[in-house]
N, C-alpha and C. Protein backbone atom coordinates (compact mmCIF):
# COMPACT_ATOMS: atom_id res chain seq x y z
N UNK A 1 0.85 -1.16 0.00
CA UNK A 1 0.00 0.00 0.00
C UNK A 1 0.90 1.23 0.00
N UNK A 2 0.65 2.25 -1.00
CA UNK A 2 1.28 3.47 -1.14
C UNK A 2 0.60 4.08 0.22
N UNK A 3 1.74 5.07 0.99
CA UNK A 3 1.01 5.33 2.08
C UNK A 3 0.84 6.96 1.50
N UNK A 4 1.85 7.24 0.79
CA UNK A 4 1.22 8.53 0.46
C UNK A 4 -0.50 8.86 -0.15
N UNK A 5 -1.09 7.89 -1.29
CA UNK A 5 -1.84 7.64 -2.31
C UNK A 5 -2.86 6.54 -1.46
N UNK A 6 -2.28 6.09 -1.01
CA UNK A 6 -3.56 5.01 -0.56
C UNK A 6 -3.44 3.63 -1.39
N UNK A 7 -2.52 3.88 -2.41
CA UNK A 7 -3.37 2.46 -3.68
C UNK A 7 -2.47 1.53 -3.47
N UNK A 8 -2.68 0.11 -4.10
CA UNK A 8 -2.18 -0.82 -3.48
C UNK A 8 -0.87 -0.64 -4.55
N UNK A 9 0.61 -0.97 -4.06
CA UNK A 9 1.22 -1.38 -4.97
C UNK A 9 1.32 -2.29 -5.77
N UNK A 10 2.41 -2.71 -6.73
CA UNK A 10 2.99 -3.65 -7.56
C UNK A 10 3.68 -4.48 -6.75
N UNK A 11 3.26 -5.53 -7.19
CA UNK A 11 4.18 -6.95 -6.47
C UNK A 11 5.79 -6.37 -6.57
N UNK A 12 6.18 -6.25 -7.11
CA UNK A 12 7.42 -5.85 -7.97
C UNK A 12 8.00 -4.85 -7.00
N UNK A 13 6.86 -3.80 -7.23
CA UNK A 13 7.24 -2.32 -5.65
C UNK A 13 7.21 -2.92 -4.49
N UNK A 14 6.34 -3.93 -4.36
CA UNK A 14 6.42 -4.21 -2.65
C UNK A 14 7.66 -4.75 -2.27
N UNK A 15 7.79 -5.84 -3.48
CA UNK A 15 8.88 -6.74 -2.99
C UNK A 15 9.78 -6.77 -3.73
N UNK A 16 11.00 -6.35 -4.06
CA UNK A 16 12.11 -6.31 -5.32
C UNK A 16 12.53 -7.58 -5.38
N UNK A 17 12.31 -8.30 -4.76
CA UNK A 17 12.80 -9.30 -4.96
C UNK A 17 11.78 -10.70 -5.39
N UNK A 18 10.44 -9.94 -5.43
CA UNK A 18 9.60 -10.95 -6.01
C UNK A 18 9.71 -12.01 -7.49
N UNK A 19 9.92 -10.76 -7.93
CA UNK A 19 10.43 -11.56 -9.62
C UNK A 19 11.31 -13.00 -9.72
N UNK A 20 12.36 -12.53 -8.48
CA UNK A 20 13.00 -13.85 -8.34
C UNK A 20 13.14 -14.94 -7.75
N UNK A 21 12.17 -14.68 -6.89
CA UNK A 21 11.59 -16.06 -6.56
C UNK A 21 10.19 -15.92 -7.44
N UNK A 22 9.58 -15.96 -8.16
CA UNK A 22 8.85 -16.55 -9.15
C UNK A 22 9.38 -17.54 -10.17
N UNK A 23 11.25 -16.89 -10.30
CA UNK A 23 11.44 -17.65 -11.44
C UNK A 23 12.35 -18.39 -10.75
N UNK A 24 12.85 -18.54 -9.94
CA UNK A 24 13.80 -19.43 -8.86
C UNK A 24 13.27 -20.69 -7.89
N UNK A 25 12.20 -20.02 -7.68
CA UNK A 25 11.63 -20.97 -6.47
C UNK A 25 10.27 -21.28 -6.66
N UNK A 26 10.20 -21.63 -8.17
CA UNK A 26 8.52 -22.75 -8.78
C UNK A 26 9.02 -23.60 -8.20
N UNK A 27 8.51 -24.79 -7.89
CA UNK A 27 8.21 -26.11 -7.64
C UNK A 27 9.40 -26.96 -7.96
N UNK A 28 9.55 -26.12 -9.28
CA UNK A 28 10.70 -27.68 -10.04
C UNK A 28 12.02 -27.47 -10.49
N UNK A 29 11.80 -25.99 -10.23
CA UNK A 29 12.94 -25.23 -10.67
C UNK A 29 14.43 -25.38 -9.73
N UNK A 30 14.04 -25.42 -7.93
CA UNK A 30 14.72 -25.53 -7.15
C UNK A 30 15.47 -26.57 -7.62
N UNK A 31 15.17 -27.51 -7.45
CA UNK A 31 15.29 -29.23 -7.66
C UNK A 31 16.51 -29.76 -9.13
N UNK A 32 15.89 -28.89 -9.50
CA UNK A 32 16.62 -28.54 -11.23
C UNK A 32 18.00 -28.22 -11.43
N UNK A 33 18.15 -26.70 -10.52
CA UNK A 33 19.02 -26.07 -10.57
C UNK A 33 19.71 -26.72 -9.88
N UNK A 34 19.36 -27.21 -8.20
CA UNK A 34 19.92 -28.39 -7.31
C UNK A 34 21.16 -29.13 -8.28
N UNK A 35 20.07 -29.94 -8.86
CA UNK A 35 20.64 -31.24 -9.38
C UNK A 35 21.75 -30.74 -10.63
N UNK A 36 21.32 -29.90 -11.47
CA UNK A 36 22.91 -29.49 -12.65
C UNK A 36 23.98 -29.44 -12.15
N UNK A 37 23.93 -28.32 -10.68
CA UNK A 37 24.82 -27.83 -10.20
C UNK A 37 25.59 -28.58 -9.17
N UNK A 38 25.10 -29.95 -8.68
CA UNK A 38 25.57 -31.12 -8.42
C UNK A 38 26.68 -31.80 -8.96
N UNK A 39 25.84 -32.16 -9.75
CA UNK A 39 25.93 -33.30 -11.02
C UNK A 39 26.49 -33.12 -12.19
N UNK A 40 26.63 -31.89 -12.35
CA UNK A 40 27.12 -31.28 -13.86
C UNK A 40 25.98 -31.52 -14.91
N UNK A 41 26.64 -31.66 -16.06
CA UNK A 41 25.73 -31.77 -17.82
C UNK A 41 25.17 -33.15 -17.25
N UNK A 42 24.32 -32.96 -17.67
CA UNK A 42 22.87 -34.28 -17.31
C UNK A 42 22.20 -34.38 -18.77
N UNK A 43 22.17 -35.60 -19.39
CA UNK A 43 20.84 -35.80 -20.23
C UNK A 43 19.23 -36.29 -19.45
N UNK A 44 18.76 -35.63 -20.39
CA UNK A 44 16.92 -35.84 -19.22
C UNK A 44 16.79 -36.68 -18.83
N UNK A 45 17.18 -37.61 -19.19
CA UNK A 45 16.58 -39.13 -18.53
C UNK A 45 17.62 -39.70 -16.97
N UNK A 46 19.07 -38.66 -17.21
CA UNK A 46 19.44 -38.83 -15.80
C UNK A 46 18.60 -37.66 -14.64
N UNK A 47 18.49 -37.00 -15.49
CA UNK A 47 17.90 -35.25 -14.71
C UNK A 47 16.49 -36.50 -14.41
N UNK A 48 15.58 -36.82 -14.41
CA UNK A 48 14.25 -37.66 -14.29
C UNK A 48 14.57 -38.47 -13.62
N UNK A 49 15.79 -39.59 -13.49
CA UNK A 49 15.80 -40.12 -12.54
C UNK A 49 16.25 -39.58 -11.30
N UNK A 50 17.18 -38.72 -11.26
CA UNK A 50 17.52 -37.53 -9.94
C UNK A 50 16.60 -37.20 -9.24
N UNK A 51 15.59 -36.51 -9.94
CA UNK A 51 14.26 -36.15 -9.48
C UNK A 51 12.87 -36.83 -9.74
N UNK A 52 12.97 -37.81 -9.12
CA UNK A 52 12.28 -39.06 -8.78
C UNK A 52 10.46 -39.08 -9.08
N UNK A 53 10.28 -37.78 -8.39
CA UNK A 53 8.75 -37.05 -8.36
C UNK A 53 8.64 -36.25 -9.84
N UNK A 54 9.25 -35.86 -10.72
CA UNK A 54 9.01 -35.30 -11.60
C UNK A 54 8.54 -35.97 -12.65
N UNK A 55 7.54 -35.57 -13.54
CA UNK A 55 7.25 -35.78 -14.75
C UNK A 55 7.71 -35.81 -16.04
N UNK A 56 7.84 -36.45 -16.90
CA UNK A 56 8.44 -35.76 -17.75
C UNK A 56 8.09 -34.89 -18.41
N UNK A 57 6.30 -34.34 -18.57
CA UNK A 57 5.84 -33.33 -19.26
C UNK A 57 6.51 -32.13 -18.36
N UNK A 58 6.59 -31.87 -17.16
CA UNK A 58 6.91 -30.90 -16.00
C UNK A 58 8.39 -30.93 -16.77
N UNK A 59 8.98 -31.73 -16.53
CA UNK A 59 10.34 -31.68 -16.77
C UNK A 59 10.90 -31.13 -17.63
N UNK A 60 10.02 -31.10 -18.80
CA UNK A 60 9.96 -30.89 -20.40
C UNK A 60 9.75 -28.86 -19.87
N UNK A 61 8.91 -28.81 -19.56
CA UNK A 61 7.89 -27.63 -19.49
C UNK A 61 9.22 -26.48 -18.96
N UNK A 62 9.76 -27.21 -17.82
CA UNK A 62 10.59 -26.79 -16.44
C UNK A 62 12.06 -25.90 -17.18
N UNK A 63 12.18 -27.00 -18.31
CA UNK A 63 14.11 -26.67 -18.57
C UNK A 63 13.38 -25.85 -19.96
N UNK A 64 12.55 -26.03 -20.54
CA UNK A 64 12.16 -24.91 -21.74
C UNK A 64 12.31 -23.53 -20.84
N UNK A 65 11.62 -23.41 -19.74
CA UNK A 65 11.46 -22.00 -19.59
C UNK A 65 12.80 -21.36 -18.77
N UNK A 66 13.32 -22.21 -18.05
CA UNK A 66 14.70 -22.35 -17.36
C UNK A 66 16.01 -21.86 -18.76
N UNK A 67 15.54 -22.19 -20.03
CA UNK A 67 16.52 -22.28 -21.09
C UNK A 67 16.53 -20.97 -21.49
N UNK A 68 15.09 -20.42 -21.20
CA UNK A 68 14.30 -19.45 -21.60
C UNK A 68 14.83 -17.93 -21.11
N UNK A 69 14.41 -18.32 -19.47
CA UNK A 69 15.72 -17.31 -18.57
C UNK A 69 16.84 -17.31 -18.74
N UNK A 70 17.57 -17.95 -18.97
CA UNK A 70 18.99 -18.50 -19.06
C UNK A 70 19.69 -18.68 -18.13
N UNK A 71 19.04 -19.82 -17.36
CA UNK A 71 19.72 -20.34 -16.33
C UNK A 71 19.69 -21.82 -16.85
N UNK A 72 19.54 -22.16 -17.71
CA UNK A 72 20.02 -23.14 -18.19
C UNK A 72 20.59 -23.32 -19.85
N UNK A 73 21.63 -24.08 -20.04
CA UNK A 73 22.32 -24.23 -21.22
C UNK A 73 21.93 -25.68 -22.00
N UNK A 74 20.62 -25.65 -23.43
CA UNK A 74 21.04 -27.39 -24.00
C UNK A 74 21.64 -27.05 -25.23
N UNK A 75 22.21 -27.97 -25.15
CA UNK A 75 23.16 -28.69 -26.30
C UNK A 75 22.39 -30.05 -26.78
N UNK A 76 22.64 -30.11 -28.06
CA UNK A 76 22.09 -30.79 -29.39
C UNK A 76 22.82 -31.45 -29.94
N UNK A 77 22.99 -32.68 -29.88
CA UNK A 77 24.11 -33.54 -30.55
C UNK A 77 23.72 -33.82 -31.24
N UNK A 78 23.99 -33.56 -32.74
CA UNK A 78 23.33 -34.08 -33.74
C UNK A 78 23.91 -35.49 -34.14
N UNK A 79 23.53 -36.75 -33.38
CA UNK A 79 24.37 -37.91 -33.70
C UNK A 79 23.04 -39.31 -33.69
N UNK A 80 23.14 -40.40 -34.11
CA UNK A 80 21.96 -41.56 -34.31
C UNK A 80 22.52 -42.35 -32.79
N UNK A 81 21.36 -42.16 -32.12
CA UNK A 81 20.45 -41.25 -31.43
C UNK A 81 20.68 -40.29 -31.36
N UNK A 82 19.87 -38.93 -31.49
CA UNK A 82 20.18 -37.99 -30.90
C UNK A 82 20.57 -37.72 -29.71
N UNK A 83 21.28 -36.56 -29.21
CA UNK A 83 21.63 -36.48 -27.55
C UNK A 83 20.95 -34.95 -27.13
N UNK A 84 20.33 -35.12 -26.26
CA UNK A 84 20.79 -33.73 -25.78
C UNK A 84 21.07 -33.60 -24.52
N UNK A 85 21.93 -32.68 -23.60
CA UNK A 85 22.54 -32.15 -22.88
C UNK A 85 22.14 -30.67 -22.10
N UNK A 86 21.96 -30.78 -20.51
CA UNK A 86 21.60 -29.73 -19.90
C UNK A 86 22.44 -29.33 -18.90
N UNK A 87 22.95 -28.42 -18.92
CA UNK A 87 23.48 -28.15 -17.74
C UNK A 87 23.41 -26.57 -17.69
N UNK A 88 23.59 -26.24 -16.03
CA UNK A 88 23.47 -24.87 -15.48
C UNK A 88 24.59 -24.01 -16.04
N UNK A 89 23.86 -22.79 -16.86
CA UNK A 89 24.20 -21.71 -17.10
C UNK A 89 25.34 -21.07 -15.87
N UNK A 90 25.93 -19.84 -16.58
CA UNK A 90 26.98 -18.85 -15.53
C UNK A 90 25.85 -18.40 -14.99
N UNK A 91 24.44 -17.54 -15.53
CA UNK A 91 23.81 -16.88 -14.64
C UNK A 91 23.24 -17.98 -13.66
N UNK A 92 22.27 -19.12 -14.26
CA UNK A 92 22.36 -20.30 -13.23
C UNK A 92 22.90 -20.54 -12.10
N UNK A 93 24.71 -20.44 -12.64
CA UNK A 93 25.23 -20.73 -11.32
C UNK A 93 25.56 -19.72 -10.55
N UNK A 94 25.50 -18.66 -10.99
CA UNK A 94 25.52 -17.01 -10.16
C UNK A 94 24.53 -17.85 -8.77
N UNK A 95 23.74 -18.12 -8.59
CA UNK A 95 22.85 -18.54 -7.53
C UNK A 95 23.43 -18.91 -6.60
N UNK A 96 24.47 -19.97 -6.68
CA UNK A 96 25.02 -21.28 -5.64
C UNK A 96 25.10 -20.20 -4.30
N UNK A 97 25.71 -19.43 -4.41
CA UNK A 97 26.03 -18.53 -3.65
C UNK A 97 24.33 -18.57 -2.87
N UNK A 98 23.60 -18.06 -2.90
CA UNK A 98 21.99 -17.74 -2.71
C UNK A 98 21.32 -19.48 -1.82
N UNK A 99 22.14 -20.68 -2.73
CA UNK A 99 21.59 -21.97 -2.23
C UNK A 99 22.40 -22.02 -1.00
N UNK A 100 23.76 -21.94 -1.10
CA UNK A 100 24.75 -22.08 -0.13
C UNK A 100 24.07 -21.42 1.52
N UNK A 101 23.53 -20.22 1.49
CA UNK A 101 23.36 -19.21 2.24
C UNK A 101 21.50 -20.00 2.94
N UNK A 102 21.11 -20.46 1.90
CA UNK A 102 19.79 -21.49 2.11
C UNK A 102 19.92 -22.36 3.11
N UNK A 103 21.09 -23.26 2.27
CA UNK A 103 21.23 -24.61 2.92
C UNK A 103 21.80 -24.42 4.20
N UNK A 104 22.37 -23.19 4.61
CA UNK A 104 22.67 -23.23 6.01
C UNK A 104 21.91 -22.64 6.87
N UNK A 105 21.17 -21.31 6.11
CA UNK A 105 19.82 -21.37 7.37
C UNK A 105 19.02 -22.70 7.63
N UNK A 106 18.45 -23.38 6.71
CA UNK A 106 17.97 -24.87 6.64
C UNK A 106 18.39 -25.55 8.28
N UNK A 107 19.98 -25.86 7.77
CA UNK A 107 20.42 -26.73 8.96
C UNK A 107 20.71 -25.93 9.89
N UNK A 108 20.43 -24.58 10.06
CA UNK A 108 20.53 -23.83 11.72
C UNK A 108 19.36 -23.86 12.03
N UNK A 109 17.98 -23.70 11.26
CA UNK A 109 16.44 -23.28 11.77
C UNK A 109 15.93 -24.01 11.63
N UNK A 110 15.70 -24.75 10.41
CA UNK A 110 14.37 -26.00 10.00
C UNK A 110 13.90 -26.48 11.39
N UNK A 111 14.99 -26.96 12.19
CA UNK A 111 14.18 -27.90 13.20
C UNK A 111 13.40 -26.77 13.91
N UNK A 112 14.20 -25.78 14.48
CA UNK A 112 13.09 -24.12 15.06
C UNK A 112 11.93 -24.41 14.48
N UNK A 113 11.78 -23.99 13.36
CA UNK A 113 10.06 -24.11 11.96
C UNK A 113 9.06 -25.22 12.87
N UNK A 114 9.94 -26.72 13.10
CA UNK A 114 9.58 -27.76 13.33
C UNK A 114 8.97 -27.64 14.60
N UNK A 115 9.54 -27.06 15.86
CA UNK A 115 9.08 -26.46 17.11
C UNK A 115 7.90 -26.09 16.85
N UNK A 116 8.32 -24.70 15.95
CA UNK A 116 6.75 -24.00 15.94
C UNK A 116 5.97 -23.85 15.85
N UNK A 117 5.99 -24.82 14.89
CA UNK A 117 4.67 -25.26 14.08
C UNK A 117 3.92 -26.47 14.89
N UNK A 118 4.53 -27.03 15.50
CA UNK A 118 4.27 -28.50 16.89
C UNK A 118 3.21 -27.19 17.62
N UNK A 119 3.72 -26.25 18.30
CA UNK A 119 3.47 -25.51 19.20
C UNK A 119 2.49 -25.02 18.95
N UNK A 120 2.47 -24.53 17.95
CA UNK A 120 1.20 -23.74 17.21
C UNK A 120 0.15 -24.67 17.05
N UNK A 121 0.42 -25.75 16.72
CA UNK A 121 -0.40 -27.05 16.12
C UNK A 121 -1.32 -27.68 17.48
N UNK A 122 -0.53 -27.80 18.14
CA UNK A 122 -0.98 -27.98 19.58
C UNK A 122 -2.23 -26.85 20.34
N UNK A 123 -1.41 -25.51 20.55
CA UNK A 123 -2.44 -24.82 20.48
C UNK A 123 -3.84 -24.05 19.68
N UNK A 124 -3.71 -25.04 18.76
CA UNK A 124 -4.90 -24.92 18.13
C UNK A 124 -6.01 -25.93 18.52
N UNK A 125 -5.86 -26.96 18.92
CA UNK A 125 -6.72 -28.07 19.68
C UNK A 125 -7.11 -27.31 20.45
């Protein structure tokens, strides 16, 4: 809310940082970026077995638009079978930094979350 104006803002004004978790932190995207930046160049069918829960239409859907942003790089082997090849982009991996900083709030708080939500859960009975 503009406090001068009254009107509601832009997602965008409220939060500068909205944009990027829209395109960072969908569903499948985490998991994605996870696994390249693991694992290195992956063909889909290892990227699908990595991520166990994924689809392959999702999967399909996931690295088009990922290719799209350019956080991800495919390569096209033009050879009988064809190949193709995915792996995380420089801007892609510009992130690690961002996961790194994740994965350790994770293992300092998660279990905290876990408290709270007990606590909360409880006092709702």
């Amino acid at each position: 809310m503009n406090a001068e104006t009254g009107e509601a803002l832009d997602a965008e004004l409220a939060c500068p940082i909205a944009p990027v978790v829209d395109i960072v932190f969908s569903r499948w995207t985490t998991p994605i970026l996870w696994t390249l930046h693991e694992y290195g160049r992956q063909r889909f069918v290892e990227l699908q077995r990595r991520i166990a829960t994924i689809t392959p239409k999702v999967l399909t859907q996931r690295l088009r638009q990922m290719e799209r942003d350019g956080l991800v790089v495919r390569t096209y082997h033009p050879e009988v079978p064809p190949r193709v090849e995915y792996e995380i982009s420089e801007l892609g991996g510009s992130l690690a930094p961002l996961f790194a900083a994740l994965t350790e709030w994770s293992a300092e708080n998660l279990e905290k979350v876990e408290r709270a939500r007990s606590a909360y859960d409880e006092g709702e009975g």
